[in-house]
Protein backbone atom coordinates (compact mmCIF):
# COMPACT_ATOMS: atom_id res chain seq x y z
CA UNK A 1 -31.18 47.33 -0.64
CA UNK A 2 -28.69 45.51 1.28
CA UNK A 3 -24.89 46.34 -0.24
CA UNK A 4 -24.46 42.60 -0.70
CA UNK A 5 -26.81 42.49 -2.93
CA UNK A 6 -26.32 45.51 -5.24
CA UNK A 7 -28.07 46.10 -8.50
CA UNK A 8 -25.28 45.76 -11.19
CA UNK A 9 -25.73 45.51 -14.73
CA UNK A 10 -25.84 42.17 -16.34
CA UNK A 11 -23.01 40.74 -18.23
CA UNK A 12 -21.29 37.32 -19.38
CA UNK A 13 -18.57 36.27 -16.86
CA UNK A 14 -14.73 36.66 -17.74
CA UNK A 15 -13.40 33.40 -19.35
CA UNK A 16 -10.33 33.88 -17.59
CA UNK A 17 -11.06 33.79 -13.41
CA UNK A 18 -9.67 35.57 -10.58
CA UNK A 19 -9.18 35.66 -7.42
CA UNK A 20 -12.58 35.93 -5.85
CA UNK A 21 -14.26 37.64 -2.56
CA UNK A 22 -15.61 34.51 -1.29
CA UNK A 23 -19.28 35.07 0.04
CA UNK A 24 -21.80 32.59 1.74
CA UNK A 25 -25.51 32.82 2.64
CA UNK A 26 -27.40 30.10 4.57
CA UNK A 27 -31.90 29.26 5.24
CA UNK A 28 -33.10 27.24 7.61
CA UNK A 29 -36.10 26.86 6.02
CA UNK A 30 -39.31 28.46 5.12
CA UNK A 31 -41.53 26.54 7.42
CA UNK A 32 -39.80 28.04 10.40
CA UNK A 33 -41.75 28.74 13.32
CA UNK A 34 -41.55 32.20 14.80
CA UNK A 35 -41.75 30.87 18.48
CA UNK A 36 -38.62 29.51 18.31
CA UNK A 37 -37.05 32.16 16.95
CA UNK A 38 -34.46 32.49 19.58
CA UNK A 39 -33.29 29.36 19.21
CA UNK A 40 -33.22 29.89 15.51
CA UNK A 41 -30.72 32.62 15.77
CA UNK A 42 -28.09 30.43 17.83
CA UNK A 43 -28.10 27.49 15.30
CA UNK A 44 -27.86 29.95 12.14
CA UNK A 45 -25.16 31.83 13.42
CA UNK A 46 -23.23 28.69 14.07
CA UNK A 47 -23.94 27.79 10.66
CA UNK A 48 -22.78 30.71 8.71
CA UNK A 49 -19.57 30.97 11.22
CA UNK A 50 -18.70 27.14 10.44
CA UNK A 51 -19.71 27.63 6.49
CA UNK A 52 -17.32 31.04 6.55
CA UNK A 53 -14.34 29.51 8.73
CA UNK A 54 -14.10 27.00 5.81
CA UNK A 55 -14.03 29.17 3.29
CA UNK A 56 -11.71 31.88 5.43
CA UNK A 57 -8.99 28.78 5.68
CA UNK A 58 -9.16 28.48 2.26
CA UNK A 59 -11.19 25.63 1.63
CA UNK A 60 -13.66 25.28 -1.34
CA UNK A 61 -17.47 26.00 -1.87
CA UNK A 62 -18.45 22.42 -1.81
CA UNK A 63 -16.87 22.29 2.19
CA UNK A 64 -18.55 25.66 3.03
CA UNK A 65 -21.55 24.54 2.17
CA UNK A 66 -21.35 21.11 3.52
CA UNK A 67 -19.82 22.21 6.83
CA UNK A 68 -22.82 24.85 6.87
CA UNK A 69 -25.60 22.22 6.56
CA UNK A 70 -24.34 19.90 8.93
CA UNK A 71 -24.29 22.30 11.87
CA UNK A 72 -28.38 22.56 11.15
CA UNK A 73 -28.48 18.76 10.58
CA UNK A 74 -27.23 18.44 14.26
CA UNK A 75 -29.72 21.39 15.61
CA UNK A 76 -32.81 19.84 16.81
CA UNK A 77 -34.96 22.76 16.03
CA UNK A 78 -34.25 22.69 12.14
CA UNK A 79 -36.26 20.06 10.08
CA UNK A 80 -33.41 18.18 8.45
CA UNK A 81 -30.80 15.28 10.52
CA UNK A 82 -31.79 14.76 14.21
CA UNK A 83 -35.04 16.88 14.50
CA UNK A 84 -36.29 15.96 11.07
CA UNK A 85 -39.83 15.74 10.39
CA UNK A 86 -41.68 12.02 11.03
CA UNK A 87 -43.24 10.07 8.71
CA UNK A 88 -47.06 8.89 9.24
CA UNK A 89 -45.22 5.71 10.70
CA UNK A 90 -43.44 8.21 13.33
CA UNK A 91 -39.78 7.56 11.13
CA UNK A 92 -37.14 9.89 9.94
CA UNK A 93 -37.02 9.69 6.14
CA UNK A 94 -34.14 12.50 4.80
CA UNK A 95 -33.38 13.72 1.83
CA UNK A 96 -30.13 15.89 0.93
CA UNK A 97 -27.90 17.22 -2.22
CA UNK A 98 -24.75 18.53 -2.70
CA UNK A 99 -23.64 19.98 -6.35
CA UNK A 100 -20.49 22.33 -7.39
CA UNK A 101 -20.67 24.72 -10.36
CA UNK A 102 -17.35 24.18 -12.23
CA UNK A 103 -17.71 20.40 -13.58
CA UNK A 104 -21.61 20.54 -12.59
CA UNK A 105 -20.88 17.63 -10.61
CA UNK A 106 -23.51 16.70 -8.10
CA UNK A 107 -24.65 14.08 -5.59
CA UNK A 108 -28.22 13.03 -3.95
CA UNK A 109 -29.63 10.79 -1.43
CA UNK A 110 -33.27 10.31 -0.45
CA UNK A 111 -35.45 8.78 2.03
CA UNK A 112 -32.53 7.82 4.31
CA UNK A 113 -32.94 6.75 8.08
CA UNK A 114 -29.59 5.21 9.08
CA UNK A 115 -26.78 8.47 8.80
CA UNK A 116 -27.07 11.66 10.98
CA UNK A 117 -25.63 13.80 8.03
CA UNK A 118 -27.01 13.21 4.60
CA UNK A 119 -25.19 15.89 3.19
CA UNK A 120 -22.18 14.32 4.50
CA UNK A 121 -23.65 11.37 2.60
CA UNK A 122 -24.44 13.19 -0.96
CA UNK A 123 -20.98 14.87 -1.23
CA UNK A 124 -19.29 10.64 -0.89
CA UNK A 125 -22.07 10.10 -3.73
CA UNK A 126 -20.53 13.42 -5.58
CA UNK A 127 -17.04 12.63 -5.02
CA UNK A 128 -17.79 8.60 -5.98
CA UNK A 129 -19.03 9.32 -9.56
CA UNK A 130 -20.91 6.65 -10.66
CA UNK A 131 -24.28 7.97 -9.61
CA UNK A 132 -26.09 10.96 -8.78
CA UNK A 133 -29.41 9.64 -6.72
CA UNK A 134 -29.25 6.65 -4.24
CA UNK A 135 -32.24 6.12 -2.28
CA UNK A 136 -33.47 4.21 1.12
CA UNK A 137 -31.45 1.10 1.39
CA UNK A 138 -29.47 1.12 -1.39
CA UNK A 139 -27.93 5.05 0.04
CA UNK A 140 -27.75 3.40 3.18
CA UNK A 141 -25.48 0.36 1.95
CA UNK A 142 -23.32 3.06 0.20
CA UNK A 143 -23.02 4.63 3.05
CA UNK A 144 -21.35 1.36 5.04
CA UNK A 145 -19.14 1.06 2.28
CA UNK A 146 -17.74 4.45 1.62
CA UNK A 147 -17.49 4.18 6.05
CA UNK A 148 -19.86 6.98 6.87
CA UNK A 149 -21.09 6.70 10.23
CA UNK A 150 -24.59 4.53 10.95
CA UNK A 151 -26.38 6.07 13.18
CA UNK A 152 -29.55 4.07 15.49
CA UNK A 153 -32.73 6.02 13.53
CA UNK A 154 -34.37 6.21 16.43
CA UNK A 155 -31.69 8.87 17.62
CA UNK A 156 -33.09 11.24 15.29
CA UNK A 157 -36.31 10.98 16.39
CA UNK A 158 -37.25 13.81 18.89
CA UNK A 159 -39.80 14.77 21.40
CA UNK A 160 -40.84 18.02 19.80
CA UNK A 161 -41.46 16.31 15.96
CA UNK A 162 -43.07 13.20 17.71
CA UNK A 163 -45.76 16.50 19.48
CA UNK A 164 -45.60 18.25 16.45
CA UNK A 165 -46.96 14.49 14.59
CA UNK A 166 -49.70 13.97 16.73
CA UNK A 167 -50.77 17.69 16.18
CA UNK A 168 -50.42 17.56 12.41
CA UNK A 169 -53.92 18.60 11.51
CA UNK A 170 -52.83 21.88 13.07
CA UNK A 171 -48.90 22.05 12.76
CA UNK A 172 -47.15 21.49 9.47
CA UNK A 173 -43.56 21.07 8.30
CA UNK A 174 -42.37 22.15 5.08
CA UNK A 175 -38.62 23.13 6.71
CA UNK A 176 -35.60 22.72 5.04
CA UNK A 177 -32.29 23.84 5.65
CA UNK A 178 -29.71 25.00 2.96
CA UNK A 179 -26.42 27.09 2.16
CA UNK A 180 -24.84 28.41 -0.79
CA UNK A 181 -21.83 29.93 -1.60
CA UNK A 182 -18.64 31.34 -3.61
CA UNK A 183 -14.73 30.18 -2.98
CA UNK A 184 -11.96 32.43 -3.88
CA UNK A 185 -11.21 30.98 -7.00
CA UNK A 186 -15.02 31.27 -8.15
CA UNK A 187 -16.45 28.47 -8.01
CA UNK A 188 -20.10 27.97 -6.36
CA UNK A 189 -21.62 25.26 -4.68
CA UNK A 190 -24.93 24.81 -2.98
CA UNK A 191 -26.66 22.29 -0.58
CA UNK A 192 -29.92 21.59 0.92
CA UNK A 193 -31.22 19.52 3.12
CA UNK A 194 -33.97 18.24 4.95
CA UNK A 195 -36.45 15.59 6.96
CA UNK A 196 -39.62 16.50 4.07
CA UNK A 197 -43.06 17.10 5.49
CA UNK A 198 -44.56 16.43 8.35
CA UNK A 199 -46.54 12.82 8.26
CA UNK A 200 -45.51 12.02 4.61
CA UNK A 201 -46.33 8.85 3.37
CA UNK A 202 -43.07 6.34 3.82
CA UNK A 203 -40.86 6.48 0.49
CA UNK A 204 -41.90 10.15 -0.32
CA UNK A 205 -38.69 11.90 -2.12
CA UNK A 206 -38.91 15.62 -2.12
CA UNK A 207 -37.28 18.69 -3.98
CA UNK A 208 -34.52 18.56 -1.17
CA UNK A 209 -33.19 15.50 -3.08
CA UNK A 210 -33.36 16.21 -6.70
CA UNK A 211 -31.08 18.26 -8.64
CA UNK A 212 -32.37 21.28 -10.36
CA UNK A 213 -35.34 21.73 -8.55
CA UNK A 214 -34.41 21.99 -4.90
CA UNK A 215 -30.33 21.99 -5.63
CA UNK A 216 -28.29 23.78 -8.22
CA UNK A 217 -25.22 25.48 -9.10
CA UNK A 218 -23.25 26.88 -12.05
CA UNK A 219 -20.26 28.44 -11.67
CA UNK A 220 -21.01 30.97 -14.59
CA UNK A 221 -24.10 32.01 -13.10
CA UNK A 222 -24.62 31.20 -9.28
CA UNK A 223 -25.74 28.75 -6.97
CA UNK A 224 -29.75 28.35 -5.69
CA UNK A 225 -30.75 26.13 -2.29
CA UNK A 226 -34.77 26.27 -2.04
CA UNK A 227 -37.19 25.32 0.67
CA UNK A 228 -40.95 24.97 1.20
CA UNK A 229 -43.73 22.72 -0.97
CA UNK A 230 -41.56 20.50 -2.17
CA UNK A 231 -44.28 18.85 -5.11
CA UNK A 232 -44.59 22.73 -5.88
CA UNK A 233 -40.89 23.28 -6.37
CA UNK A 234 -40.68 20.31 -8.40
CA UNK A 235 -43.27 21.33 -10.65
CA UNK A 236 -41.45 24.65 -11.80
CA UNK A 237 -37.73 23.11 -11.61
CA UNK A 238 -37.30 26.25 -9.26
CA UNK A 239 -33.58 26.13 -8.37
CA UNK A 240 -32.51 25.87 -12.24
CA UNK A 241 -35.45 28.45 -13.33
CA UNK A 242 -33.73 30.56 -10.57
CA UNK A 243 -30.46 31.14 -12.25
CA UNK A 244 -32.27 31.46 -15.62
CA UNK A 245 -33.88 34.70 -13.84
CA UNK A 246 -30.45 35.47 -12.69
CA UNK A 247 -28.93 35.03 -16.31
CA UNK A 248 -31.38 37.24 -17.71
CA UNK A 249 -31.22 40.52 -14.76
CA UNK A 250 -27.60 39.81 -13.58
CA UNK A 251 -29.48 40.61 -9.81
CA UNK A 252 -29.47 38.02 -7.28
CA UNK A 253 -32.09 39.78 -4.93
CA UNK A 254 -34.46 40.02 -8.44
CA UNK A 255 -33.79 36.71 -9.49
CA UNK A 256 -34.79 35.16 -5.85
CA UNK A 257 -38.33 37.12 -6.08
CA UNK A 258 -39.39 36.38 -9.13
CA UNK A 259 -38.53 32.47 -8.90
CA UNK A 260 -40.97 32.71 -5.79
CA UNK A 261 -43.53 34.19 -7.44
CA UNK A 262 -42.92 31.77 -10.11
CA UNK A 263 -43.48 28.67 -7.06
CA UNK A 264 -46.66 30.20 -5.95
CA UNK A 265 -48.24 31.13 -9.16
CA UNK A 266 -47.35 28.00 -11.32
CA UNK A 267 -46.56 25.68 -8.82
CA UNK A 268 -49.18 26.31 -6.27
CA UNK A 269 -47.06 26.37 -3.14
CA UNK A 270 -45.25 28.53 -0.78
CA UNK A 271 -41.76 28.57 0.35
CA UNK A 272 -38.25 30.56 -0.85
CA UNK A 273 -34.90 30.37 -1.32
CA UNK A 274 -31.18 31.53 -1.02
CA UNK A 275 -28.86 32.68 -4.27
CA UNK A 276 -25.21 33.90 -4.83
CA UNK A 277 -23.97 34.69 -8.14
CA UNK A 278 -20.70 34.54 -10.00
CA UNK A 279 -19.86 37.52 -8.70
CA UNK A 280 -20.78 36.43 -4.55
CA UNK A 281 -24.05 39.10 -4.21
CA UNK A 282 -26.34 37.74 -2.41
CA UNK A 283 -30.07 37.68 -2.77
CA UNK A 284 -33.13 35.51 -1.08
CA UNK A 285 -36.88 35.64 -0.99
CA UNK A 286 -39.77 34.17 0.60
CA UNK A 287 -43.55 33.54 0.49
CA UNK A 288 -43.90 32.42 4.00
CA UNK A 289 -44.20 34.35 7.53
CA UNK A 290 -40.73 33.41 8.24
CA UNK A 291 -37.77 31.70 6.53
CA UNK A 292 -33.99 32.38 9.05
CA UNK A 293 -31.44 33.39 7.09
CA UNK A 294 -27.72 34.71 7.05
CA UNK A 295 -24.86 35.58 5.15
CA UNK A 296 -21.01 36.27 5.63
CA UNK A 297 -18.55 38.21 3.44
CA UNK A 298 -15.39 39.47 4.57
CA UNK A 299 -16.56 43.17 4.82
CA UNK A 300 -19.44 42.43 6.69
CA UNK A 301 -16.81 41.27 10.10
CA UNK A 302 -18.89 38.98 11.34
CA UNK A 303 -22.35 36.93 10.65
CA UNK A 304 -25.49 38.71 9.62
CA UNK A 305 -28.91 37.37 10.25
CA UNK A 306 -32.18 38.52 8.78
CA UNK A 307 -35.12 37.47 10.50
């Protein structure tokens, strides 16, 4: 058992909150391929270092996990921002979520072609209010106004996903990339985001985009990022039915392998997911041959990476 993630005996939170160990664990996904594994490390060690230096300079959960996310959006062989997964009609469709634990406030966008971050995106639609969920043009129009960056969608389209569509009886794409984590005044925050599947149908909205099932955090339990079928994840709720396992064993590393066994047994579809609880333990789990993942806490020195 890893010493992050430490059996400990379940019990309610302190009303009164200290000073926490902050702690942060990042997946890119559990449709990862294991040929490009090499490149895999590079990207999620840049991911937990930029997730950790905003979290080691003080800054909150929400900007760990954010920063986090949008060094995979930029890496080419993740499936979420420029490498994201095409449509049937060879587009890039994305879908993202951003949520904090304290106030439970949260933020979604879906099926968005026009913005190289949609994290970036979801935590304006957090921080705005008035909604939770904007979709396709109506995301992208709050996204002019609120003066995030437009990007040309065809920049996000790249060689190896336009292969990897033309192959698609053979090659599928259920990546997602996500990161959770804990600040030092305890609150959590998670993110996920991702391109969908490979040759979806235009308009499809996965998990990725929908709080509670792919996306959620609660600062008196934890925070849960999933990845994988996203109609199967849907079906059980799995991030919230996550922390109810949590709740009930007080054991992030338990609580991560039941709620997969939960997504292939009731919701007929493979995939996995990241957790830290109130505490910062750590815990993940995975049905698939290979999901990248890695954490950061201050007594680990530097980056870990299991896969």
């Amino acid at each position: 058992m890893r010493p992050d993630c430490a059996t400990v005996t379940g019990m309610a939170p302190s009303p009164e909150r200290g000073r926490r160990v902050p702690a942060i664990i990042v997946h890119g996904g559990a449709g990862a391929s294991p040929a490009e594994r090499d490149e895999l490390y590079v990207g999620m060690r840049a991911a937990v270092q930029a997730g950790w230096a905003a979290l080691a300079a003080g800054g909150t959960s929400l900007d760990a996990v954010e920063q986090a996310v949008r060094v995979l959006e930029d890496h080419e062989h993740f499936n979420a921002g420029r490498g994201s997964a095409l449509t049937a009609g060879g587009r890039v469709e994305m879908d993202a979520s951003i949520m904090e634990g304290d106030r439970l406030r949260c933020g979604a966008v879906g099926a968005v072609s026009r913005v190289a971050n949609p994290v970036t995106l979801a935590r304006r639609v957090l921080e705005d209010g008035r909604h939770v969920l904007l979709v396709a043009g109506g995301a992208e129009a709050f996204a002019r106004a609120a003066g995030v960056p437009e990007c040309d969608p065809a920049s996000l389209v790249t060689e190896r996903q336009r292969r990897r569509l033309t192959e698609r009886a053979a090659v599928t794409s259920t990546g997602t990339v996500g990161a959770v984590a804990l600040d030092r005044h305890g609150t959590v925050a998670a993110a996920t985001s991702t391109g969908g599947i490979m040759g979806k149908g235009a308009g499809r909205v996965g998990d990725s985009a929908l709080i509670g099932a792919g996306t959620y955090a609660d600062s008196t339990l934890g925070a849960v990022s999933c990845t994988g079928d996203g109609e199967a994840i849907i079906r059980v709720v799995l991030a919230r039915r996550a922390l109810d396992y949590l709740k009930e064993a007080g054991d992030a590393e338990y609580a991560s392998r039941v709620a997969v066994d939960l997504l292939v047994e009731e919701g007929r579809g493979q995939g996995g997911l990241i957790v830290v609880d109130w505490r910062g333990r750590t815990g993940y789990a995975h049905s698939t041959p290979l999901m990248p993942v890695g954490w950061m806490f201050p007594a680990a020195g530097e980056p870990v990476l299991a896969f």
